[in-house]
Structures are given as structure tokens and as C-alpha cells.
N, C-alpha and C. Protein backbone atom coordinates (compact mmCIF):
# COMPACT_ATOMS: atom_id res chain seq x y z
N UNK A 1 36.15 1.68 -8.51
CA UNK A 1 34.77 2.01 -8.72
C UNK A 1 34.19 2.54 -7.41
N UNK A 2 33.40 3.64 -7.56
CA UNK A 2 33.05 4.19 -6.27
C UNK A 2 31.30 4.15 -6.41
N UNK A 3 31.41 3.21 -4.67
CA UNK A 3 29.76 3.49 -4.91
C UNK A 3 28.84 4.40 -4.27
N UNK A 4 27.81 4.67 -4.55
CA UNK A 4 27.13 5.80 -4.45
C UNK A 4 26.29 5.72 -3.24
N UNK A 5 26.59 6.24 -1.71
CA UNK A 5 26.01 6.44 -0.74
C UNK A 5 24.68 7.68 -0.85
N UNK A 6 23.48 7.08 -0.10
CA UNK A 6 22.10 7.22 -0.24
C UNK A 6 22.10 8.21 1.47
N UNK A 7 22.24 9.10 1.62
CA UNK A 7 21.49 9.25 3.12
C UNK A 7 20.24 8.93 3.26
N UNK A 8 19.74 8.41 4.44
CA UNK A 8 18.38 8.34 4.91
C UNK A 8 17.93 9.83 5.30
N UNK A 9 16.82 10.35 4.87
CA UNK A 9 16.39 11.89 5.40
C UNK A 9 14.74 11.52 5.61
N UNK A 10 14.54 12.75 6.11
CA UNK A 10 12.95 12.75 6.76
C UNK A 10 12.15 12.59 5.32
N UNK A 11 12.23 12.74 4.28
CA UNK A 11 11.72 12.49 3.11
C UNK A 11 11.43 11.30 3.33
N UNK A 12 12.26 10.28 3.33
CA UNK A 12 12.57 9.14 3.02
C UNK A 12 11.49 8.12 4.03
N UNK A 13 11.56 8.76 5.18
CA UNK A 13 10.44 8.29 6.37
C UNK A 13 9.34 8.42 6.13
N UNK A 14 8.98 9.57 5.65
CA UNK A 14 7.53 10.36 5.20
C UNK A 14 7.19 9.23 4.08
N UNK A 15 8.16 9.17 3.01
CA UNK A 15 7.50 8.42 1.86
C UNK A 15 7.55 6.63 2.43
N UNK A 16 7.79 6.78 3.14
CA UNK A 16 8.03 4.94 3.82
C UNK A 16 6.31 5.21 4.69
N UNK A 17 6.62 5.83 5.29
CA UNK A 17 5.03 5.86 6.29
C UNK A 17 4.18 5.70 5.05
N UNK A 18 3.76 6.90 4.19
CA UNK A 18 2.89 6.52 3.16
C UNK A 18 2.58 5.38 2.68
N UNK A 19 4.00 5.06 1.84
CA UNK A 19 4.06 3.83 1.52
C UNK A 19 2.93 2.83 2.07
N UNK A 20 3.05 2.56 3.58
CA UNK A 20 2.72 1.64 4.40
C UNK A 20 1.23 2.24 5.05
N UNK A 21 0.90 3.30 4.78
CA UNK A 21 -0.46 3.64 6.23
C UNK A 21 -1.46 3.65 4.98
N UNK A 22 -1.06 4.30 3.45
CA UNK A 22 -2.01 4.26 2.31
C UNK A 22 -2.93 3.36 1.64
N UNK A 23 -2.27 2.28 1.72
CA UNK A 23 -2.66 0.60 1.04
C UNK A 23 -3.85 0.43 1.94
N UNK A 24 -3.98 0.28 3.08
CA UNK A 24 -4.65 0.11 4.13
C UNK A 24 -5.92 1.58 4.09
N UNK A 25 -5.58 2.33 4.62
CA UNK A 25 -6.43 3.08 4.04
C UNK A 25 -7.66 3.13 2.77
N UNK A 26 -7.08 2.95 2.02
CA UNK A 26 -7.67 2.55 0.43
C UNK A 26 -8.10 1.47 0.25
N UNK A 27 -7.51 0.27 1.00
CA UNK A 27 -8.19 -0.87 1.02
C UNK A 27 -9.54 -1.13 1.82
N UNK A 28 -9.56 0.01 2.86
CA UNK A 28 -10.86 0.40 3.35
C UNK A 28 -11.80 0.90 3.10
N UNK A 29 -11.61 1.54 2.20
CA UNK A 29 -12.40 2.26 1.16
C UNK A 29 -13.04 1.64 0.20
N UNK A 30 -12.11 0.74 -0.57
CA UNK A 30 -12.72 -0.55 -1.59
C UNK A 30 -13.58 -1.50 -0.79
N UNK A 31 -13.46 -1.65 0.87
CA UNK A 31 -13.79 -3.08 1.32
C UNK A 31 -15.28 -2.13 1.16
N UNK A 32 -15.55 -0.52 1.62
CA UNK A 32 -16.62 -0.23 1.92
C UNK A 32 -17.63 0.07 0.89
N UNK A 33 -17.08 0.48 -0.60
CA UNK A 33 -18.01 0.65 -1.89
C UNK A 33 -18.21 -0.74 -2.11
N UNK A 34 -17.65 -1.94 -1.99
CA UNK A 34 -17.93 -3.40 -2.52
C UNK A 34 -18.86 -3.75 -1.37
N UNK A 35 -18.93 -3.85 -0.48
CA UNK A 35 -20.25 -3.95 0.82
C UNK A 35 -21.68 -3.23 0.64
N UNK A 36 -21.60 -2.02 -0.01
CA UNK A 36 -21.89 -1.21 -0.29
C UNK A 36 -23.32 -1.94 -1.31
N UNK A 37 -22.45 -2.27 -2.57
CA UNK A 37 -22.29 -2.90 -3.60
C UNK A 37 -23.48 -4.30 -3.12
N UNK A 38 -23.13 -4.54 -2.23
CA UNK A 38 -23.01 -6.08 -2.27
C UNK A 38 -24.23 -6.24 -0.72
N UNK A 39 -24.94 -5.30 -0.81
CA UNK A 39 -26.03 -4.89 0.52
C UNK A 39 -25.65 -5.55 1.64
N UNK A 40 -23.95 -5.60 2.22
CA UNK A 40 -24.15 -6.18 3.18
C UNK A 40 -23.48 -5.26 4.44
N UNK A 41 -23.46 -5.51 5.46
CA UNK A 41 -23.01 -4.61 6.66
C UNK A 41 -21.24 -4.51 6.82
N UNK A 42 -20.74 -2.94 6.81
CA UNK A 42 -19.94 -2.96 6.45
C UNK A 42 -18.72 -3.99 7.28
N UNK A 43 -19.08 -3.72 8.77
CA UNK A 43 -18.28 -4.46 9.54
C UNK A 43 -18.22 -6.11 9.28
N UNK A 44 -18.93 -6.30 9.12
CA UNK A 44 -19.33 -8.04 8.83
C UNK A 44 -18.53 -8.10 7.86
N UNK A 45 -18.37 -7.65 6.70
CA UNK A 45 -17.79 -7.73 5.51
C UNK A 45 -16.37 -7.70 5.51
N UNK A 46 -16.06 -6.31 6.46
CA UNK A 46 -14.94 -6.54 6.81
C UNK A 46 -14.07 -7.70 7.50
N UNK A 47 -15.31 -7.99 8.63
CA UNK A 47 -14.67 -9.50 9.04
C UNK A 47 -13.99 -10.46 8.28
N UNK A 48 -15.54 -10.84 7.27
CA UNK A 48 -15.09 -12.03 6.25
C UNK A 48 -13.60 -12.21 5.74
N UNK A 49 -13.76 -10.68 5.09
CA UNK A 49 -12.25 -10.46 4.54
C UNK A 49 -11.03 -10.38 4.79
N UNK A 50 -10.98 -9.81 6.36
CA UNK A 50 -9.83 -10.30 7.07
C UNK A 50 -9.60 -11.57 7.71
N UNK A 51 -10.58 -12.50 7.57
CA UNK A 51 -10.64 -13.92 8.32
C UNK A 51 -9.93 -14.76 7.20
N UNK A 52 -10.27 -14.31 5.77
CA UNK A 52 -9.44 -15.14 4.64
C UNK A 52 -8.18 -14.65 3.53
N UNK A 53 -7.30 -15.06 4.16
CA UNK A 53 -6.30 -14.70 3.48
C UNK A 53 -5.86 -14.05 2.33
N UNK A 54 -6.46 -15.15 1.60
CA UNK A 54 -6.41 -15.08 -0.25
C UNK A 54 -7.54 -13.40 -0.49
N UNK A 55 -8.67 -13.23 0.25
CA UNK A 55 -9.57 -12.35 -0.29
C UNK A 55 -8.45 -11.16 0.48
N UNK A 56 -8.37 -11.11 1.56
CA UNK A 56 -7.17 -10.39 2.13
C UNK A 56 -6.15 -9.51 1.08
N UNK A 57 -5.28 -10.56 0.58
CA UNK A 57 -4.22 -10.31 -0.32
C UNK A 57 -4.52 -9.84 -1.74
N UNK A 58 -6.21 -9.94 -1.96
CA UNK A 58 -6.92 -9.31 -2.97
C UNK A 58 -6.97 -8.11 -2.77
N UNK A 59 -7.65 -7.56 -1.80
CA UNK A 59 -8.37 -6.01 -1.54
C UNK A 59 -6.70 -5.21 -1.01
N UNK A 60 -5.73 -6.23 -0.61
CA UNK A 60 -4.19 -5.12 -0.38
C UNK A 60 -3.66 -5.07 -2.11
N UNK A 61 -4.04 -5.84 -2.69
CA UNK A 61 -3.21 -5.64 -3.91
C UNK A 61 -3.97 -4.69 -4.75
N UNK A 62 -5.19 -4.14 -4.29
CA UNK A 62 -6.07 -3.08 -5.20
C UNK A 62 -5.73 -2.06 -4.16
N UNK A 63 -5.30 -1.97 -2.36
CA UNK A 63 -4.78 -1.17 -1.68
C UNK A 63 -3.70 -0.85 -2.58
N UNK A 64 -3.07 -1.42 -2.89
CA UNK A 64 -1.00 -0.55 -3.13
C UNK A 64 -1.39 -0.06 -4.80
N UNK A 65 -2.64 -0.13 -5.19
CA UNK A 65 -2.13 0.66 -6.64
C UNK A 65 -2.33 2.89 -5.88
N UNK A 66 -3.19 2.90 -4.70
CA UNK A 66 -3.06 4.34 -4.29
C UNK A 66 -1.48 4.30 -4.19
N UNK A 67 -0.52 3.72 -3.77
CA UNK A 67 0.96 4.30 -4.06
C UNK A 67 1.70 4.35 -5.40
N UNK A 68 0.86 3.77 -6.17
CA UNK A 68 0.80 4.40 -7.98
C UNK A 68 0.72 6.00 -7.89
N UNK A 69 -0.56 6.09 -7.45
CA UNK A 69 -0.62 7.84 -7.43
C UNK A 69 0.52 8.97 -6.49
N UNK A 70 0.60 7.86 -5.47
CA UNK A 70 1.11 9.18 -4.84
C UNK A 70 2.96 9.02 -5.69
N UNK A 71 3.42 8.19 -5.76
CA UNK A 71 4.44 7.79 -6.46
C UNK A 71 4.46 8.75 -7.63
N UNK A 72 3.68 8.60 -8.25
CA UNK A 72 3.64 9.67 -9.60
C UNK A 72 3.12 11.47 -9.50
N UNK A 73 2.94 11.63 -8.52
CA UNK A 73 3.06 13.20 -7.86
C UNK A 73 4.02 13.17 -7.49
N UNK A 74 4.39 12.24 -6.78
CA UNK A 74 5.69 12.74 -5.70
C UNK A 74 6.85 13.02 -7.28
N UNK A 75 6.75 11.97 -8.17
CA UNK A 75 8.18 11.77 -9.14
C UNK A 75 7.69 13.43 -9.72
N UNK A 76 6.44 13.44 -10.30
CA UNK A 76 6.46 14.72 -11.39
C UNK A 76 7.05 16.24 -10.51
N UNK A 77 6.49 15.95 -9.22
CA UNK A 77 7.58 17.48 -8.47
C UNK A 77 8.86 17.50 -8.18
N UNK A 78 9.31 15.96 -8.67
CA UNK A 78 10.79 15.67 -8.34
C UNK A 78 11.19 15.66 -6.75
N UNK A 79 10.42 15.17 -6.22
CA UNK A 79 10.69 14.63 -4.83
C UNK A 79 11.29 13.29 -4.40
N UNK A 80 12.27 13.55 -4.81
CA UNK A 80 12.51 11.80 -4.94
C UNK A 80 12.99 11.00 -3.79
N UNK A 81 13.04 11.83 -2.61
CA UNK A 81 12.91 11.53 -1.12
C UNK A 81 11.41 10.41 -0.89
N UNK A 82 10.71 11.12 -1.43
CA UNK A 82 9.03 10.40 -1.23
C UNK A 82 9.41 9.49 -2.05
N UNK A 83 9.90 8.92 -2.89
CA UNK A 83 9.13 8.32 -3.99
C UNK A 83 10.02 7.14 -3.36
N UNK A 84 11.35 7.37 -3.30
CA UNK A 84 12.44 6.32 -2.47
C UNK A 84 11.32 5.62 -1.22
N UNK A 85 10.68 6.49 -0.40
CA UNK A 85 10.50 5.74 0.52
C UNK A 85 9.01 4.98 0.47
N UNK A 86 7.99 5.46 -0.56
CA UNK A 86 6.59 4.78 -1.15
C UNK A 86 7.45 3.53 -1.93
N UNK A 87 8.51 3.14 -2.55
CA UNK A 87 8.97 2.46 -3.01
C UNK A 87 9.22 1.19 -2.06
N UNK A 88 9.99 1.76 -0.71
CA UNK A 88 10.53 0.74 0.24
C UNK A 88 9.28 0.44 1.45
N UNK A 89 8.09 1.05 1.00
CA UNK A 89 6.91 0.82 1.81
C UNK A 89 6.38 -0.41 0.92
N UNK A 90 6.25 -0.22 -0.48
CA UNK A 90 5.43 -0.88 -1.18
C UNK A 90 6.46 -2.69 -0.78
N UNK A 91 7.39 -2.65 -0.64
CA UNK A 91 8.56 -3.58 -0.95
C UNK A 91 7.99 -4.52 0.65
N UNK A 92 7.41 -3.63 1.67
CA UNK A 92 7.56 -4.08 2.96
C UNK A 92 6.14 -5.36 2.92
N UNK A 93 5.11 -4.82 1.94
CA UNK A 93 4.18 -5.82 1.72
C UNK A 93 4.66 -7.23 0.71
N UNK A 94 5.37 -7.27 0.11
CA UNK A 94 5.96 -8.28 -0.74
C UNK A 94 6.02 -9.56 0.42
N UNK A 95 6.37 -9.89 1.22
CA UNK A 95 6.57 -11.03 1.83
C UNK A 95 5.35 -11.45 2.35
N UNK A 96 4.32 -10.55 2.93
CA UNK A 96 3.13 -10.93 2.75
C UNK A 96 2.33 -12.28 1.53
N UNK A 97 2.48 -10.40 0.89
CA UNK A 97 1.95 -11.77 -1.19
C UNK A 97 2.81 -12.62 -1.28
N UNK A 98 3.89 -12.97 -0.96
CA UNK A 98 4.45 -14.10 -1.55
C UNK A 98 4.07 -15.56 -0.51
N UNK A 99 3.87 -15.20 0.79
CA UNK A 99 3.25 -16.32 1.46
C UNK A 99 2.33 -16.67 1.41
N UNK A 100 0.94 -15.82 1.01
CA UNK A 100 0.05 -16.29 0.66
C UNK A 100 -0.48 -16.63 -1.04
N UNK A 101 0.41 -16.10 -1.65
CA UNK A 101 0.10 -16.54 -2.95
C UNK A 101 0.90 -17.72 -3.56
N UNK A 102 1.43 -17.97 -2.52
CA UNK A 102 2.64 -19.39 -2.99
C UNK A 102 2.11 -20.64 -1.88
């Protein structure tokens, strides 16, 4: 049985960076329409949220659905360099959620 070797290529980096710089991004975005929302100052808000874990691991888990999207552009042009590496970005937050949700 022969198994099937994967090269690593610049695709693969590109979709790993994404992966990882997007969640964050987007999660900044949500922290700032819910502050927004919620008449309070954005920085302060931000504090709160990074001071507690659990609310933390809330606003990253509404962060990683933007690698839903880019995941599903990247698949429909058949880039599957990107999609490999938004895959092994999304994978890099897992040990996170599992320490704080356990």
C-alpha cells in the first residue's frame, strides 16, 4: 500500500496564516458592533473580554466561523493549497477550546 505524500507549498502557508490572523480579526469586529450595541467604550469592553476566559473562547468561536467563508471561496476556485492550510490554522485554536471549555 502506498501512501500519499502532501508537499508543503506557499499555498499552504498563506492558507495557515489566514487560518490564524482571520479569527482574530473578526473577533474584533464582533467585540466592536456588541460594544457598540451595548453603549459601552470600545477598549474597556475589550478588556473585560480578554480578562475572562470563557467570554474569550465565545467571541473566538464566532471569530473562526470567517474561515467558513474564506474556506468556501478558496474550495469553489479549487485552491486547495488555501483550504489545506485555513484547515490546519483552524486546528491550531482547538487546544485553546478544549482547555477552557473542559
Amino acid at each position: 500500500m502506498e501512501i500519499m505524500k502532501i508537499k508543503w507549498t506557499k499555498e499552504n502557508t498563506l492558507g495557515l496564516l489566514i487560518g490564524i490572523v482571520s479569527p482574530f480579526v473578526f473577533m474584533l469586529l464582533i467585540m466592536f458592533v456588541t460594544s457598540d450595541f451595548n453603549f459601552a467604550q470600545f477598549l474597556s469592553y475589550c478588556e473585560s473580554v480578554l480578562s475572562n476566559f470563557n467570554y474569550l473562547s465565545k467571541y473566538l468561536s464566532l471569530g473562526l466561523i470567517s474561515n467558513l467563508i474564506w474556506f468556501y471561496i478558496f474550495l469553489n476556485r479549487e485552491k486547495y493549497g488555501y483550504t489545506r492550510g485555513i484547515i490546519l490554522g483552524m486546528l491550531c485554536f482547538v487546544p485553546f477550546m478544549v482547555y477552557v471549555n473542559v
